[in-house]
Protein backbone atom coordinates (compact mmCIF):
# COMPACT_ATOMS: atom_id res chain seq x y z
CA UNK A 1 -46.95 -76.88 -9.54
CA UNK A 2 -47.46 -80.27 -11.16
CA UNK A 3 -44.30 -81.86 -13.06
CA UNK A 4 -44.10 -80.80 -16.93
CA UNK A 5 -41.17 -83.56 -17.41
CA UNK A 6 -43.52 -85.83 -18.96
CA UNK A 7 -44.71 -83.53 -21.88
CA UNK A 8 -42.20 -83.24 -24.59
CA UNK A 9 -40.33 -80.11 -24.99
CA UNK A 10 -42.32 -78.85 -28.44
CA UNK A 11 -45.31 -79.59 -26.57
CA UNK A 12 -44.60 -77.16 -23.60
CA UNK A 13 -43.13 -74.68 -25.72
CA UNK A 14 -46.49 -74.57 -27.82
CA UNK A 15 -48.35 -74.33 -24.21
CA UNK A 16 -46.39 -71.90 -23.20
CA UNK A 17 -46.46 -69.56 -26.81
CA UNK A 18 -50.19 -69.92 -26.74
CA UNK A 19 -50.90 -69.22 -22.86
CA UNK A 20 -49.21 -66.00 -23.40
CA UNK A 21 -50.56 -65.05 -26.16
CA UNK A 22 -53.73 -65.49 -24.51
CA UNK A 23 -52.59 -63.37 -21.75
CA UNK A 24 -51.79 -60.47 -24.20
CA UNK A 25 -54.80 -60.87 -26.09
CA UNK A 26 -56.62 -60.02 -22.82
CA UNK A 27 -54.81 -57.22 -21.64
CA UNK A 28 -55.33 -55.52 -24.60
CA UNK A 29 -59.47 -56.20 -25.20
CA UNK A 30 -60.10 -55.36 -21.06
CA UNK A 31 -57.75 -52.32 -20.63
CA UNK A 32 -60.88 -50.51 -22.30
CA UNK A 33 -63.36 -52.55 -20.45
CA UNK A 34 -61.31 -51.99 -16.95
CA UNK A 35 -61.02 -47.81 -18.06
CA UNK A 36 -64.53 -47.51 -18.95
CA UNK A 37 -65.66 -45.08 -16.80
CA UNK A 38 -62.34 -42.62 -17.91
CA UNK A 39 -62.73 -43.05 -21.80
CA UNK A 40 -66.87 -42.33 -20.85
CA UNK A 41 -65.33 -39.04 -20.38
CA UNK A 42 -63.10 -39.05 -23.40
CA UNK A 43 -65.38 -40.04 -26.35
CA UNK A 44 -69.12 -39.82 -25.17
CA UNK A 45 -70.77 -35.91 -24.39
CA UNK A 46 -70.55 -35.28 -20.74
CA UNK A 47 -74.08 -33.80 -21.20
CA UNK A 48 -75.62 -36.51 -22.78
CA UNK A 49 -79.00 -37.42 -21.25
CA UNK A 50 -78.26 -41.29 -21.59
CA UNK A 51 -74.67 -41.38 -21.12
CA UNK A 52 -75.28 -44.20 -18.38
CA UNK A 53 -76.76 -46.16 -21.31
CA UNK A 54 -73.89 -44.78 -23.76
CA UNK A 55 -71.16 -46.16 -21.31
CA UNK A 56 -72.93 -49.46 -20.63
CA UNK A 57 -72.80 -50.03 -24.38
CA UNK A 58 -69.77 -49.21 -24.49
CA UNK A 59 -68.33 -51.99 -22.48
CA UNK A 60 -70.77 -54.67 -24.15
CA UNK A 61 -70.06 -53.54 -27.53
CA UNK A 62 -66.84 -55.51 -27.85
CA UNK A 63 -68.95 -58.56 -26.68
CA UNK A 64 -72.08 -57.69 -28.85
CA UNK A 65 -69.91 -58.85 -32.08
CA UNK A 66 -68.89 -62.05 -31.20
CA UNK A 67 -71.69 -64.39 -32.30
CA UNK A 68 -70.84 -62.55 -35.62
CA UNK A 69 -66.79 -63.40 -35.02
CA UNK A 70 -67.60 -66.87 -33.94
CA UNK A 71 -69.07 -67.64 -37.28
CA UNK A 72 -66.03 -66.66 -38.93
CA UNK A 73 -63.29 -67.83 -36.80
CA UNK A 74 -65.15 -70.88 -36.22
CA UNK A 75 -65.18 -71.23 -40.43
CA UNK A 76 -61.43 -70.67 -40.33
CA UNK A 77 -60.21 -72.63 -37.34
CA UNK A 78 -62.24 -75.51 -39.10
CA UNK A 79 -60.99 -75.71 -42.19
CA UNK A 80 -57.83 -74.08 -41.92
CA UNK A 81 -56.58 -74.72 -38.64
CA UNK A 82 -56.21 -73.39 -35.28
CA UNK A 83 -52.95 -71.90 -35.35
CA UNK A 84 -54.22 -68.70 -37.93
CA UNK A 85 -56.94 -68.65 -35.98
CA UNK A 86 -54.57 -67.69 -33.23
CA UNK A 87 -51.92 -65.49 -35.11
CA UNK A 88 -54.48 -63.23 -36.91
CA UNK A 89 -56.73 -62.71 -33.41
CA UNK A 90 -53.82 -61.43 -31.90
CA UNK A 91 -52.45 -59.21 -34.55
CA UNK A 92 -56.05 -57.56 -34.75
CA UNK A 93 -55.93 -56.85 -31.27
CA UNK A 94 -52.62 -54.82 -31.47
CA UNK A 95 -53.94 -53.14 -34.53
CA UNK A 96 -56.75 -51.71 -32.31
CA UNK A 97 -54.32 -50.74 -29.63
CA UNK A 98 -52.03 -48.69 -31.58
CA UNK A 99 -55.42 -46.58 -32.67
CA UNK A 100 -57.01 -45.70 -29.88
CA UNK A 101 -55.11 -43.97 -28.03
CA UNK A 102 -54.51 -41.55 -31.18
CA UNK A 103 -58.21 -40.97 -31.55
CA UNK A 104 -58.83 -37.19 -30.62
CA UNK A 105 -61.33 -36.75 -27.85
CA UNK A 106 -65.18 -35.98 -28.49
CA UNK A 107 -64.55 -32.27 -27.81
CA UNK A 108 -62.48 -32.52 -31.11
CA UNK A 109 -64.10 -34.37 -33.33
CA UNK A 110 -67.55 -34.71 -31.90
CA UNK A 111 -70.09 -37.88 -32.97
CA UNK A 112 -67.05 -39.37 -35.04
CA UNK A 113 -64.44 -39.84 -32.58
CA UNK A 114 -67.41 -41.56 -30.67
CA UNK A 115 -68.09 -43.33 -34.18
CA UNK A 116 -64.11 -44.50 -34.43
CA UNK A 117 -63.17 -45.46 -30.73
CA UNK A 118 -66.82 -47.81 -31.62
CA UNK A 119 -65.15 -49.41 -34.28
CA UNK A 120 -62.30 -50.47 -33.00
CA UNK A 121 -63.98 -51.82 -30.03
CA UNK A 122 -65.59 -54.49 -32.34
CA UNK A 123 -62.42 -55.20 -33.87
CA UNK A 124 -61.39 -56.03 -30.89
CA UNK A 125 -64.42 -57.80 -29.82
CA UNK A 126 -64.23 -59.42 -32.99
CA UNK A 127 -60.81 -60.75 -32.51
CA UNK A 128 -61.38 -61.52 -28.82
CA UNK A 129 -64.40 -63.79 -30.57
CA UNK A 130 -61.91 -66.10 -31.72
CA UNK A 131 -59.37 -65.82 -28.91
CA UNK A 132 -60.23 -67.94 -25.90
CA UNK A 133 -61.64 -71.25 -27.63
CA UNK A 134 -58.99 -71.24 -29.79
CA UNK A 135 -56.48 -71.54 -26.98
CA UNK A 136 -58.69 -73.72 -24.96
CA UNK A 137 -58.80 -76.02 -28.37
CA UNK A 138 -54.94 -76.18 -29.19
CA UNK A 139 -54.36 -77.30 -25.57
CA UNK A 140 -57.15 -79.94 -25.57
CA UNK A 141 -56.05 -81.21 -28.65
CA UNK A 142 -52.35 -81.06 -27.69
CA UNK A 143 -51.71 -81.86 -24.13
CA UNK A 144 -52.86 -85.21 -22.85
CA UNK A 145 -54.73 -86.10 -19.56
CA UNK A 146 -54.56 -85.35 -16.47
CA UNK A 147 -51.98 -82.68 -17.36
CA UNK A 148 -54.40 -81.08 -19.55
CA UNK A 149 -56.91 -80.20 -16.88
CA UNK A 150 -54.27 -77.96 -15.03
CA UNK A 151 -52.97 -76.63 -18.82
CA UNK A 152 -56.77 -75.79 -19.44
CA UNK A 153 -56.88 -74.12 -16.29
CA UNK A 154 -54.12 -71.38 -17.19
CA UNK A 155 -55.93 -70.42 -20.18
CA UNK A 156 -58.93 -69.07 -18.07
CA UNK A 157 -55.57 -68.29 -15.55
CA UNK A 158 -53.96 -66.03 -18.45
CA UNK A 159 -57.13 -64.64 -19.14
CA UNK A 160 -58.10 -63.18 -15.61
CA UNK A 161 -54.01 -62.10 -15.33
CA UNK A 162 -54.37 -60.02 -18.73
CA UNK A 163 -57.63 -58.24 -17.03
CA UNK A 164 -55.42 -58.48 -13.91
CA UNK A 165 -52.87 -56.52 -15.39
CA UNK A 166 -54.24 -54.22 -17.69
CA UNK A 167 -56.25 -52.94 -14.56
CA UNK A 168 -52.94 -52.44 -12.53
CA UNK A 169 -51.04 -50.84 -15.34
CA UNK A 170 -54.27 -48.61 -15.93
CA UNK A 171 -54.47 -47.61 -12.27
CA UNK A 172 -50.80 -47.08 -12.39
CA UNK A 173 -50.88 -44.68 -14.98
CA UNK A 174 -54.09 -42.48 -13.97
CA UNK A 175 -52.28 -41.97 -10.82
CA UNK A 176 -49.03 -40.52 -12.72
CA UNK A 177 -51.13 -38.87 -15.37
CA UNK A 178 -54.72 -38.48 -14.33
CA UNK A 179 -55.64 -36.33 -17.97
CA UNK A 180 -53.55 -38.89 -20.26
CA UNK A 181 -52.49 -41.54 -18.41
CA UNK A 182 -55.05 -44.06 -19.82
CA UNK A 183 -52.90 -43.72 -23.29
CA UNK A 184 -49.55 -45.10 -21.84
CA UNK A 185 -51.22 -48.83 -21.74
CA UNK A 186 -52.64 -49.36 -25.23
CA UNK A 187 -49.35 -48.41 -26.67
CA UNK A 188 -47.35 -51.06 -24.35
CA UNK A 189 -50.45 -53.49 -25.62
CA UNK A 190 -49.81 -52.94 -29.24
CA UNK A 191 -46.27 -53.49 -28.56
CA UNK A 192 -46.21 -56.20 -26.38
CA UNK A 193 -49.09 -58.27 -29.43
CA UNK A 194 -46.98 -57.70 -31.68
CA UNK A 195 -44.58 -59.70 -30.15
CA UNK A 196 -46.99 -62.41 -29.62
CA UNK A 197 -48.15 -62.77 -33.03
CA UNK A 198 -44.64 -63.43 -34.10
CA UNK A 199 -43.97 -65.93 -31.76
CA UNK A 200 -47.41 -67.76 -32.54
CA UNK A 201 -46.20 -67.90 -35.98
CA UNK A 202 -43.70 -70.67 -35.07
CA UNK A 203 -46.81 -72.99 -33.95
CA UNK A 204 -47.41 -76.03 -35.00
CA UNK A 205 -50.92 -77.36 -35.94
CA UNK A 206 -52.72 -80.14 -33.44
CA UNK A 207 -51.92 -83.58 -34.44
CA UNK A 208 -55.44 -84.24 -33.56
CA UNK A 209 -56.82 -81.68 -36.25
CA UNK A 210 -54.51 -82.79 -38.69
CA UNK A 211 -55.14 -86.59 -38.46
CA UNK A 212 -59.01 -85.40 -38.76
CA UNK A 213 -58.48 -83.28 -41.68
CA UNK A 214 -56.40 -85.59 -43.75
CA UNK A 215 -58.54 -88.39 -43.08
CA UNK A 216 -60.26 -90.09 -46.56
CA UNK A 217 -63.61 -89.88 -45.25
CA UNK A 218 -63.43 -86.28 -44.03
CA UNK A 219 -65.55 -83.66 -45.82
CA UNK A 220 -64.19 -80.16 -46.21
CA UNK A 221 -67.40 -78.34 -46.84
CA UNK A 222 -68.91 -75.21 -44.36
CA UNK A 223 -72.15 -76.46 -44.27
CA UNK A 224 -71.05 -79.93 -42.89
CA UNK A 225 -70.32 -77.79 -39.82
CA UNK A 226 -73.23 -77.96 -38.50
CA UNK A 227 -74.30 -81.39 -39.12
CA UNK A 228 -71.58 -82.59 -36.88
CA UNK A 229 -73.01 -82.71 -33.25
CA UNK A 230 -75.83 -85.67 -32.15
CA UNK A 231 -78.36 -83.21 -30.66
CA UNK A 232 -79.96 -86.10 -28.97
CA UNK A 233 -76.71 -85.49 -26.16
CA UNK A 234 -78.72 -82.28 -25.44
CA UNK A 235 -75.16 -80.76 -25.12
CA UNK A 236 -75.41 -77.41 -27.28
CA UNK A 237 -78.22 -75.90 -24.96
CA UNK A 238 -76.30 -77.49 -21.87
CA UNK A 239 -73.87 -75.75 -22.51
CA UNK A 240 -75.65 -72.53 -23.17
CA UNK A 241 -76.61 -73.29 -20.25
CA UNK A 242 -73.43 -73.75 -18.01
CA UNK A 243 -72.29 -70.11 -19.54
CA UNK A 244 -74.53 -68.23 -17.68
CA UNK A 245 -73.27 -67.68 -14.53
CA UNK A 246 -69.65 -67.24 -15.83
CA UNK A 247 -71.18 -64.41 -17.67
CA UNK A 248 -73.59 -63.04 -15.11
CA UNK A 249 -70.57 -62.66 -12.64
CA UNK A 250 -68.21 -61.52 -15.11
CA UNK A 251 -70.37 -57.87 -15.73
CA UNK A 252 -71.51 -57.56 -12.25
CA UNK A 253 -68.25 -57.92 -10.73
CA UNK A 254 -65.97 -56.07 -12.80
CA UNK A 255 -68.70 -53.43 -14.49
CA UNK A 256 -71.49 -53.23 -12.22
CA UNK A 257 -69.89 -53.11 -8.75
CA UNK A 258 -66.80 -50.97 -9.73
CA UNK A 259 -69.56 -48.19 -11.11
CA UNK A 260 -71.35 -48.62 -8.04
CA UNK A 261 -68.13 -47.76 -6.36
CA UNK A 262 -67.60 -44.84 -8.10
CA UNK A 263 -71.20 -43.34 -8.78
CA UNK A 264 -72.50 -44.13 -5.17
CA UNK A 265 -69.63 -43.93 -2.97
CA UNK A 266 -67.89 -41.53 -4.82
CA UNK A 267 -64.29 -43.41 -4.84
CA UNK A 268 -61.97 -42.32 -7.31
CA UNK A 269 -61.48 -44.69 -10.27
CA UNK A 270 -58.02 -45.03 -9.92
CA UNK A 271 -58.67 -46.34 -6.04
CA UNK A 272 -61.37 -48.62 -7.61
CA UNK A 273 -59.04 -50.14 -10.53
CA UNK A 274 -56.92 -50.84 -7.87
CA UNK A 275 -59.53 -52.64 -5.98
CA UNK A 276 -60.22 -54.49 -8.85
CA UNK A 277 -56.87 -55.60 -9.61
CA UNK A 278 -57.08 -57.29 -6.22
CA UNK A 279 -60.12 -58.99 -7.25
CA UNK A 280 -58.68 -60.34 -10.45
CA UNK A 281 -55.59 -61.64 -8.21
CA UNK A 282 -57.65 -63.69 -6.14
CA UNK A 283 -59.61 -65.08 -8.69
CA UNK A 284 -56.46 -66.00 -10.86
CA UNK A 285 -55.04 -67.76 -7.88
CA UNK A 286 -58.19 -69.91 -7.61
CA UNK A 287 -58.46 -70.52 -11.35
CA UNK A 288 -54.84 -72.38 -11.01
CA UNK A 289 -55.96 -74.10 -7.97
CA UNK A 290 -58.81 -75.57 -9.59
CA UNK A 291 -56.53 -76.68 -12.26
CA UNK A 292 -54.47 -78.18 -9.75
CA UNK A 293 -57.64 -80.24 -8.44
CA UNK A 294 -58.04 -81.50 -11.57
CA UNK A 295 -55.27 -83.58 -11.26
CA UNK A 296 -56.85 -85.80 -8.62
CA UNK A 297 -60.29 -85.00 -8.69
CA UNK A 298 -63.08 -85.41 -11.56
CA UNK A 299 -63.46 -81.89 -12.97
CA UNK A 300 -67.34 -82.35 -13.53
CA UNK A 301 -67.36 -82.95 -9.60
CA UNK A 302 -65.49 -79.87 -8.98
CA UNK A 303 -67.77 -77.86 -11.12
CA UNK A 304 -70.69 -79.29 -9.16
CA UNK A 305 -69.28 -78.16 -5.79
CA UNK A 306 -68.08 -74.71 -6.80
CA UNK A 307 -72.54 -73.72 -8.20
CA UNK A 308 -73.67 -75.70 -5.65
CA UNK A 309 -71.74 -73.52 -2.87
CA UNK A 310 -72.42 -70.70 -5.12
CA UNK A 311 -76.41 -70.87 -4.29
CA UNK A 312 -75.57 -71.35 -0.37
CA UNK A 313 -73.46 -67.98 -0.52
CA UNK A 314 -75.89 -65.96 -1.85
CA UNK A 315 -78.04 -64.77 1.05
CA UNK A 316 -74.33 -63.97 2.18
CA UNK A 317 -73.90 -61.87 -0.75
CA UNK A 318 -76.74 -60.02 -0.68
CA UNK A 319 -75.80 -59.41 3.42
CA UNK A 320 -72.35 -57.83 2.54
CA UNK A 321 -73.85 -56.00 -0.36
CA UNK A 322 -76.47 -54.33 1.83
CA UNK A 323 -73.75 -52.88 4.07
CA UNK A 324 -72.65 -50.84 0.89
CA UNK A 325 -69.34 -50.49 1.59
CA UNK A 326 -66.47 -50.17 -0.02
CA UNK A 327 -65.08 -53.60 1.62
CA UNK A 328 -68.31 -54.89 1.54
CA UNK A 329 -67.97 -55.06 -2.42
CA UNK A 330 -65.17 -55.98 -2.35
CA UNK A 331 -66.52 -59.46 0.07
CA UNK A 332 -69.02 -59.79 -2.65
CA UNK A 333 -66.63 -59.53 -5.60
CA UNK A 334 -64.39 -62.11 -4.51
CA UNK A 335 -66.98 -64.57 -3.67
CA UNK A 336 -68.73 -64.52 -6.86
CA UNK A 337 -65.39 -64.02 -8.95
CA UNK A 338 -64.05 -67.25 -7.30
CA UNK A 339 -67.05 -69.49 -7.65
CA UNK A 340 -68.03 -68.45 -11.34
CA UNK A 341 -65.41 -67.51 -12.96
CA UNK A 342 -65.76 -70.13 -16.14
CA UNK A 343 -65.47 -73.79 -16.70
CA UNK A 344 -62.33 -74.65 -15.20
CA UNK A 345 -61.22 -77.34 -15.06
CA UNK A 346 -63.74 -79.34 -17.02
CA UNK A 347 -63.19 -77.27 -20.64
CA UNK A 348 -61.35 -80.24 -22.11
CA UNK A 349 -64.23 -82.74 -20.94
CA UNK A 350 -66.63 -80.31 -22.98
CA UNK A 351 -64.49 -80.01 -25.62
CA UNK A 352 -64.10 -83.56 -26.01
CA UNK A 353 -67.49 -83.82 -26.25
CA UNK A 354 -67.89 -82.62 -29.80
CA UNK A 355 -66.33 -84.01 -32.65
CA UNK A 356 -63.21 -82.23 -34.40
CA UNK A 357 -64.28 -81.20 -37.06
CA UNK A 358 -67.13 -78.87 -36.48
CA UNK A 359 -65.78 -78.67 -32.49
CA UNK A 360 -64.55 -75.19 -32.89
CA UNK A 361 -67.35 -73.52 -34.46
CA UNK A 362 -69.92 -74.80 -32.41
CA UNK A 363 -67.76 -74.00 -29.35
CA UNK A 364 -67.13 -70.93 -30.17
CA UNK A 365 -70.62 -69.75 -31.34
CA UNK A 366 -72.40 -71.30 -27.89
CA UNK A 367 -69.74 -69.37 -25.28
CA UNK A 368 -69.93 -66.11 -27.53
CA UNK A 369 -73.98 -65.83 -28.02
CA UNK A 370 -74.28 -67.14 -24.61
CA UNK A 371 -72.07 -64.34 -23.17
CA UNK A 372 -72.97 -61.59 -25.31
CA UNK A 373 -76.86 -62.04 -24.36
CA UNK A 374 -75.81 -62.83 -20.91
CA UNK A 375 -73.85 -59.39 -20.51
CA UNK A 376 -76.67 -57.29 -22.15
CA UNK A 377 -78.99 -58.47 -19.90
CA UNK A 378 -77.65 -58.52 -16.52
CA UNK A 379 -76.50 -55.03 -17.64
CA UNK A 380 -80.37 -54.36 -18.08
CA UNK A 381 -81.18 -55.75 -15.06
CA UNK A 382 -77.96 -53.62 -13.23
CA UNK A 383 -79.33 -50.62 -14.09
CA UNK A 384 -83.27 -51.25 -13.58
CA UNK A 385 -83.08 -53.48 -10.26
CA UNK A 386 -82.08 -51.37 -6.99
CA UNK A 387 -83.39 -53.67 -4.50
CA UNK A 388 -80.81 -55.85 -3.14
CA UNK A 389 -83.47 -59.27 -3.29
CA UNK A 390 -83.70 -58.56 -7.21
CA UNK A 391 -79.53 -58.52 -7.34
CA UNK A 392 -79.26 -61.68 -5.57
CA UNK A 393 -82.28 -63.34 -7.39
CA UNK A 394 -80.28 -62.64 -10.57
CA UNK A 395 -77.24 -64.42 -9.24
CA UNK A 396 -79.10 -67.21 -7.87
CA UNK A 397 -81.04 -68.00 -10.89
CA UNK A 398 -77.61 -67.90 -12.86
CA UNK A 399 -76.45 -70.14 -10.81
CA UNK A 400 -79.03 -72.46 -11.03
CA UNK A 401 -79.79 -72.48 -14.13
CA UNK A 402 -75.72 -73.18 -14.80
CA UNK A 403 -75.84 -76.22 -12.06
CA UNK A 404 -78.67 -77.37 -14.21
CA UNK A 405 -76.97 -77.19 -17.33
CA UNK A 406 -74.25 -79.14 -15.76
CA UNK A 407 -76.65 -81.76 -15.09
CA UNK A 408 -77.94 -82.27 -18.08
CA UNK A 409 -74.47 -82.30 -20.12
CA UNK A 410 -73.71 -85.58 -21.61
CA UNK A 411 -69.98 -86.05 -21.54
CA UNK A 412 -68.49 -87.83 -23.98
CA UNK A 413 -64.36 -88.19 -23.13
CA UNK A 414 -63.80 -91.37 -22.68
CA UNK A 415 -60.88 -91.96 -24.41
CA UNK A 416 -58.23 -94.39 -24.82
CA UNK A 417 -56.47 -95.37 -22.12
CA UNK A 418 -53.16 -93.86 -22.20
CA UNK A 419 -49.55 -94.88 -21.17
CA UNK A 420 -48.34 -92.29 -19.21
CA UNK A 421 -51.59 -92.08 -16.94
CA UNK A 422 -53.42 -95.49 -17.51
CA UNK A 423 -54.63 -95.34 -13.75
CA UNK A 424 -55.76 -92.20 -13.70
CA UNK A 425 -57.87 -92.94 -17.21
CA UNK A 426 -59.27 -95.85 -15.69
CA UNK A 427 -60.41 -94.11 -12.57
CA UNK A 428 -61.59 -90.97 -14.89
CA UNK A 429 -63.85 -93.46 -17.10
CA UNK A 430 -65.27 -95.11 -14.02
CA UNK A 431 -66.30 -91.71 -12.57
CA UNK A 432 -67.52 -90.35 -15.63
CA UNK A 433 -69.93 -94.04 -16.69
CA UNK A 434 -71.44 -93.04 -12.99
CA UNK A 435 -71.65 -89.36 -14.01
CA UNK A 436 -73.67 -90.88 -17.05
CA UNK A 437 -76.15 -92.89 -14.77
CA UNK A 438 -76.80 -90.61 -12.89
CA UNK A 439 -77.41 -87.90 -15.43
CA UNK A 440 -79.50 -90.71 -17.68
């Protein structure tokens, strides 16, 4: 673990308030992503002639709302600030908890138990819109480098240990209470966000955000938004770009496979969320050891090296998924949760790369279109494709078209050289002017 003594104590208490508020904001949206196939059962017909469809939607539709959310948040966490940005995410979330799990069951109420259970998926998707960026944000904006590489790290970290645990608590539970088990989590969930909202309360605002926003020559208005970022960087659809194999992976490791799991080799879905859990372990651990290369490497060469081993291992993958077995998948689940599991540890580069005011927005709307098309079509393309080729084609060209994207971002962090880390800054601005050559 790399020393914290240099960050001052407000600053590591606002890390820490944040990072696990992220973690609770992610436990609550993927308990009903992770119990998908059980609440299938719960609020969709069991006769319904497209209930594969039905139950595909229903783990998308949380995800479908966000271009919508990152309009709005973005709005907010421009003009307002980050830190409600923050609070309100996370009190939405336990809102959607606490109903849930009271909804009666289609059997009871028919189409609008379906209707409700919808609806407060897209709260949640809508809060979850807002969630991520805004932590990855705060800690850009608070933490300075190289510290803020590893810092940036445990928000993708938190995120993968809230999926991590709400899949282990969910497994848990099914095994105690097979029928009603699934309830026991969303309550903890509400509980446990409520807490977090409180203690995000006692946040303070980003110095960087506030110097920007007090600043004479800073404009308050909501269309300047989008008049903030030189296009000419090519960075927007770069970045578009870089999401998709984070997102490709994402749904085929932790939708796709686990269904395949179930619906081909008839495993029980408790087994398979434990399975999963596993999965989410491993991929946590490697999301803080990329972090922890950040603090001697150049994150944009790390990123480089995880998609470019990423294309070599995927005649691998589709060798291992062939076999069809249960440890087969799970081979194949680890590999492409470790190598594409975001943009860790180069976030704050990106970030960096737009200007403050407008930076949120425009982050926020590029990773949540980017992922919601990205999940609705590899879902297509999941449930259409059997061949194992057409699988692996779909990874590759995620893959690619992500190294690509990489490639073709123009980064745009070199800052100030700073007291605490002059050396590193100098070697950091060196690296990145030959990152710019070579890119130019």
């Amino acid at each position: 673990m790399p020393s914290s003594s240099s960050l001052p104590v407000e600053t590591r208490k606002s890390v820490a308030i944040v990072l696990i508020g992220n973690f609770l904001d992610f436990f609550d949206l993927l308990l009903a992503a992770h119990l998908t196939i059980v609440l299938s059962g719960v609020f969709i017909p069991p006769n319904a002639s497209n209930k594969v469809l039905l139950t595909t939607f229903m783990f998308c539709s949380s995800f479908c709302i966000r271009p919508l959310a990152a309009l709005f948040w973005g709005y907010i966490g421009d003009l307002v600030g980050r830190v409600p940005v923050l609070v309100s995410t996370t009190f939405l979330m336990s809102f959607s908890c606490l109903i849930i799990p009271n909804i009666p069951s289609y059997a009871e109420w028919g189409i609008f138990s379906a209707g409700l259970f919808l609806s407060m998926r897209l709260v949640q998707g809508f809060a979850s819109g807002g969630e991520c960026i805004a932590a990855d944000v705060f800690i850009t904006e608070t933490v300075p480098k190289p510290k803020v590489y590893f810092c940036s790290a445990l928000v993708e970290a938190t995120c993968s240990l809230g999926g991590l645990v709400a899949c282990g608590i969910g497994a848990l539970c099914l095994f105690l209470s097979p029928e009603n088990g699934w309830k026991i989590p969303f309550y903890l969930g509400s509980g446990v966000a409520v807490l977090g909202t409180i203690a995000r309360k006692t946040l303070k605002e980003t110095p960087e955000f506030l110097k920007t926003l007090h600043a004479k020559t800073q404009k308050k208005r909501a269309s300047d938004l989008y008049k903030t970022i030189n296009y000419k960087n090519r960075n927007i659809p770069a970045l578009f770009a870089m999401y998709f194999f984070p997102a490709v992976q994402f749904y085929f490791c932790l939708a796709y496979l686990p269904s395949v799991l179930i619906n081909q080799l008839g495993i029980e879905a408790n087994y398979v969320m434990a399975q999963t859990t596993l999965v989410l372990f491993i991929i946590m651990c490697a999301e803080v050891g990329y972090g922890l290369l950040g603090l001697k490497f150049h994150p944009f060469n790390i990123a480089r090296t995880k998609l470019i081993i990423a294309l070599c291992s995927i005649p691998l993958i589709v060798f291992f998924y062939k076999h069809h077995t249960a440890l087969s998948i799970f081979i194949v689940q680890v590999i492409i949760g470790v190598l594409g599991q975001g943009l860790t540890p180069y976030a704050p580069i990106i970030n960096r790369s737009f200007p403050v005011f407008g930076r949120y927005t425009n982050l926020l709307f590029v990773w949540a279109f980017s992922h919601s098309l990205m999940y609705l079509f590899t879902a297509y393309v999941c449930e259409n494709v059997t061949s194992f080729i057409g699988l692996g084609a779909l990874l590759f060209g995620a893959a690619l078209t992500s190294l690509i994207g990489l490639y073709s971002f123009v980064p745009n962090d070199i800052d100030r050289p700073n007291n605490s880390n002059n050396e590193h800054t100098a070697t950091e601005n060196r690296e990145i002017k030959k990152w710019l050559k070579k890119v130019i």
